[in-house]
Structures are given as structure tokens and as C-alpha cells.
Protein backbone atom coordinates (compact mmCIF):
# COMPACT_ATOMS: atom_id res chain seq x y z
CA UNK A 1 0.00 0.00 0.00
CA UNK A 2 1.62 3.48 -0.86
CA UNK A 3 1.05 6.94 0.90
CA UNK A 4 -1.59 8.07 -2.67
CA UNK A 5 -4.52 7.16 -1.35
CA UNK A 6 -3.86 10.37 0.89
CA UNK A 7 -2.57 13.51 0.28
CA UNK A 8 -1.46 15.35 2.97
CA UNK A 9 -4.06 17.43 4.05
CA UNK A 10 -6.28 14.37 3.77
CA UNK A 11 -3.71 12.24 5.95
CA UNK A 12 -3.54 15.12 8.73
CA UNK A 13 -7.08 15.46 9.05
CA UNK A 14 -7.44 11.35 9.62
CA UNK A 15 -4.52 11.66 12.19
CA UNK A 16 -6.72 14.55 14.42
CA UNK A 17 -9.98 12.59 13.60
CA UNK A 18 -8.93 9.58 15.19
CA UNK A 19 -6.45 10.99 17.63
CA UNK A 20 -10.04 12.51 18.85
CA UNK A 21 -11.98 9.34 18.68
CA UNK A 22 -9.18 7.70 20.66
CA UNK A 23 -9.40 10.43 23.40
CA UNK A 24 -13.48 10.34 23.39
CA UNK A 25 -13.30 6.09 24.01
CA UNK A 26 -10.66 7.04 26.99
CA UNK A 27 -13.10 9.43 28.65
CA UNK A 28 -15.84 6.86 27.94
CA UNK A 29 -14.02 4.35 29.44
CA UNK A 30 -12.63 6.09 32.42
CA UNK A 31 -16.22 7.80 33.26
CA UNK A 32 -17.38 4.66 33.10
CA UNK A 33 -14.99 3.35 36.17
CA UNK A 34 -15.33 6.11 37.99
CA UNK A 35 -19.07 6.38 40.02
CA UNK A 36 -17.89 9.15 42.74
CA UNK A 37 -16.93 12.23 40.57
CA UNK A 38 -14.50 14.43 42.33
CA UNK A 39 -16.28 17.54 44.38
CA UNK A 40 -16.74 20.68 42.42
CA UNK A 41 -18.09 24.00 42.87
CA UNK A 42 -19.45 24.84 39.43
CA UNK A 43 -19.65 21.55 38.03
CA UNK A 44 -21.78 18.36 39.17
CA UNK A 45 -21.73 14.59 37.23
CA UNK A 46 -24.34 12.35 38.08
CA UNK A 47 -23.61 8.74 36.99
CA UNK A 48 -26.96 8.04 35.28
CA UNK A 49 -25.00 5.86 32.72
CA UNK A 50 -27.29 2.14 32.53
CA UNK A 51 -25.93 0.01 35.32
CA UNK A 52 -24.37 -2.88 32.81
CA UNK A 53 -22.45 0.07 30.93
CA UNK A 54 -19.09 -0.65 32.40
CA UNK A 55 -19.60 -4.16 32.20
CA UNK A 56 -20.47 -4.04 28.73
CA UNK A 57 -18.01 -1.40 27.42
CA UNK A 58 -14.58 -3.67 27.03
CA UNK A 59 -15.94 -5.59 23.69
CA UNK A 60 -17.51 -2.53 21.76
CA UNK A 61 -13.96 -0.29 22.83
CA UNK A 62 -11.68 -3.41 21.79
CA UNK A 63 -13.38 -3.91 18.52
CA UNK A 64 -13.39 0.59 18.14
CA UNK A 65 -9.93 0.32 18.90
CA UNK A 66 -9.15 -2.48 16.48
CA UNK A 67 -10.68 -0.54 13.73
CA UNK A 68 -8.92 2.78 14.10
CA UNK A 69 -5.62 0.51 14.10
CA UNK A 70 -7.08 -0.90 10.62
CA UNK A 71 -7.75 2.72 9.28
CA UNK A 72 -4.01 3.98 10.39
CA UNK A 73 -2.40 1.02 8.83
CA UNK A 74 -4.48 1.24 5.35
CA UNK A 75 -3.92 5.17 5.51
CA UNK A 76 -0.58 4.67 6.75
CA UNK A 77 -1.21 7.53 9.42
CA UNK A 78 1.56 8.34 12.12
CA UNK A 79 1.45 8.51 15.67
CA UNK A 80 2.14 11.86 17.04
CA UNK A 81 3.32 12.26 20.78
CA UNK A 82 1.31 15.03 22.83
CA UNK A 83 3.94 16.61 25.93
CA UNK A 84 1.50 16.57 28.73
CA UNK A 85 3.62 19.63 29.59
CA UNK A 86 2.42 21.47 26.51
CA UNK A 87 -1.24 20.31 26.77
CA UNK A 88 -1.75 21.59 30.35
CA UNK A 89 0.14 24.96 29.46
CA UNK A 90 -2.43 25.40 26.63
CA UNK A 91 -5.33 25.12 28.62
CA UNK A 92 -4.10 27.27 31.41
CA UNK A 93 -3.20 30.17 29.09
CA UNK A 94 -7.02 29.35 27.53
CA UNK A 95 -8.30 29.73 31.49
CA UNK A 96 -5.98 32.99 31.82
CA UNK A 97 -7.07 34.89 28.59
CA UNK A 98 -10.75 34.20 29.68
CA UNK A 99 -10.48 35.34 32.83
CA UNK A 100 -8.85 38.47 31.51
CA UNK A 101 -11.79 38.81 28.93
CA UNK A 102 -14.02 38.30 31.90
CA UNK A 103 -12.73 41.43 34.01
CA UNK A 104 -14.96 44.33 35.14
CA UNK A 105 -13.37 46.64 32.35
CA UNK A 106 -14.00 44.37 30.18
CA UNK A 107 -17.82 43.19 30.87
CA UNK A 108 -18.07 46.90 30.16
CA UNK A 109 -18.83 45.53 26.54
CA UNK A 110 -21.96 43.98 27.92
CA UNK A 111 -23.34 46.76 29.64
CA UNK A 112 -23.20 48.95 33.09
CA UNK A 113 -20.93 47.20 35.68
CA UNK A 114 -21.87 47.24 39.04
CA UNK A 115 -19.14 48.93 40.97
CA UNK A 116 -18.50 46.35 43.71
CA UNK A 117 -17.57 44.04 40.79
CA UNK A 118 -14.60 46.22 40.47
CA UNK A 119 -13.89 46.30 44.26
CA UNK A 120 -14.76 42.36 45.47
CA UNK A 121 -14.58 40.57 41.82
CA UNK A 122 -11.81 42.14 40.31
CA UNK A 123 -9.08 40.83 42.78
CA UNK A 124 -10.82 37.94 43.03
CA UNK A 125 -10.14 37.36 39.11
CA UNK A 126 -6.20 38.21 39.81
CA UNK A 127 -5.63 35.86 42.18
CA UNK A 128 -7.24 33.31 40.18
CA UNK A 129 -4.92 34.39 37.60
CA UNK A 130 -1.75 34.17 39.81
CA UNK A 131 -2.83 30.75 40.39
CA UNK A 132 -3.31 29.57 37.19
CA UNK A 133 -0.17 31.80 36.03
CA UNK A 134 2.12 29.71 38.72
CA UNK A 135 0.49 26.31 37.85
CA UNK A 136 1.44 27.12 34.06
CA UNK A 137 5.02 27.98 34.76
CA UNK A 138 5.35 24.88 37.33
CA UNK A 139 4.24 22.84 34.27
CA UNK A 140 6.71 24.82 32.37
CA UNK A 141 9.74 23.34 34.35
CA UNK A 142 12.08 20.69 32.40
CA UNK A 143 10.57 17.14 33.48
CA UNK A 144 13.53 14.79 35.65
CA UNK A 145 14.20 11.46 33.84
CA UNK A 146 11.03 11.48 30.74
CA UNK A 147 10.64 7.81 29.63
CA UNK A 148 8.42 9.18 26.69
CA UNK A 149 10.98 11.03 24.72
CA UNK A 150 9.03 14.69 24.53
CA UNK A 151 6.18 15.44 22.76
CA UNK A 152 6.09 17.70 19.75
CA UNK A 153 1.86 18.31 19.99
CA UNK A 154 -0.05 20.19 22.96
């Protein structure tokens, strides 16, 4: 089998597609295990899944897992290598330019701001952002001993 029954565009967009199917049956698999969600304040998962789910969900991911081997080896995709380091910096700085685009000054786009937001949520906001900021460069610190090689994707 040769690389033309791709081009290259067509190749990159089967890499992403099934890079993101792969992800999806890991969350489905690990939601699946996992029946006490970790406490949140915004955010609240009820496990309504069927109660045979888990115990049902090996064969169907085995034989979804089989078949996006199949489609890489006819499409001769490659396997790309995501640095954890780079993922969790990208979603930080995603968490820190929202926060910034959710600042008193700049709800001012959405209307009159109360004044207290300026006084109570504003620092609020910044140390949120301080937070996130330090998490982002603790991630950014060279990893001790990586069996993995590095990553070249967030």
C-alpha cells in the first residue's frame, strides 16, 4: 500500500480525527470506572450511565480500537506524541485569557458594571490568575528522567 490514497491534508485530518476518537473512548471508558466524581463548585456529574455500561463497554472499545488501528495502517497515518507539559500549558493560558476577557473593564462591553464588581470581583479574578499563572510555569519546568521522549503536539 503506498502513501496516494492520501494527500497530505487528507492524511492530517485522519490523524486529528482519530487521535479525537481515541481520546473520546478514553473518557468513555474512564467515566465509566469512575461512580464518585471528584467535588466541584461549578460543576456536578451524576452517573446516570445504565448500570451494565461498564460491564459491557470492554468488547464494543476493543473492537473501536481495532478498527482505528485498521484505518491507520491502510492510511498509513503516524502517531504523534502530545507533551503533557504542553497540553496543560495550553489550557491554562485558555483559562488565563478568559479570565482576563471576563474582568470588570472588560464586561463593560456587555453593559453597566456594578461597581463592587470592580472592588470584590476584580481581585478575586487576579488571584485566580496568579494561580493559574504559577500552575502554568510549574508545568513549564524541564521534566527529571522522561521515559516518553518529549512530545512535539499540545
Amino acid at each position: 500500500m503506498s502513501h496516494d490514497l492520501l494527500n497530505a491534508n487528507q492524511r492530517r485530518h485522519f490523524e486529528v480525527l482519530l487521535s479525537m476518537i481515541e481520546r473520546a473512548l478514553l473518557h468513555v471508558e474512564r467515566t465509566a470506572r469512575l461512580r464518585d466524581f471528584p467535588p466541584s463548585v461549578l460543576s456536578a456529574v451524576t452517573y446516570d450511565l445504565p448500570e451494565d455500561f461498564a460491564a459491557r463497554l470492554p468488547s464494543p472499545l476493543r473492537e473501536a480500537r481495532t478498527t482505528i488501528g485498521s484505518l491507520a495502517a491502510l492510511l498509513q497515518l503516524s502517531q504523534h506524541r502530545t507533551s503533557a507539559r504542553r497540553s496543560v500549558q495550553a489550557a491554562l493560558s485558555t483559562c488565563i485569557i478568559r479570565i482576563d476577557d471576563a474582568s470588570p473593564q472588560e464586561l463593560t462591553g456587555y453593559g453597566a458594571v456594578h461597581p463592587q464588581l470592580f472592588t470584590e470581583m476584580g481581585p478575586l479574578l487576579d488571584d485566580l490568575r496568579k494561580t493559574l499563572t504559577m500552575l502554568s510555569n510549574l508545568a513549564s519546568r524541564p521534566a527529571s528522567g522522561r521515559a516518553d521522549g518529549g512530545g512535539d503536539r499540545p
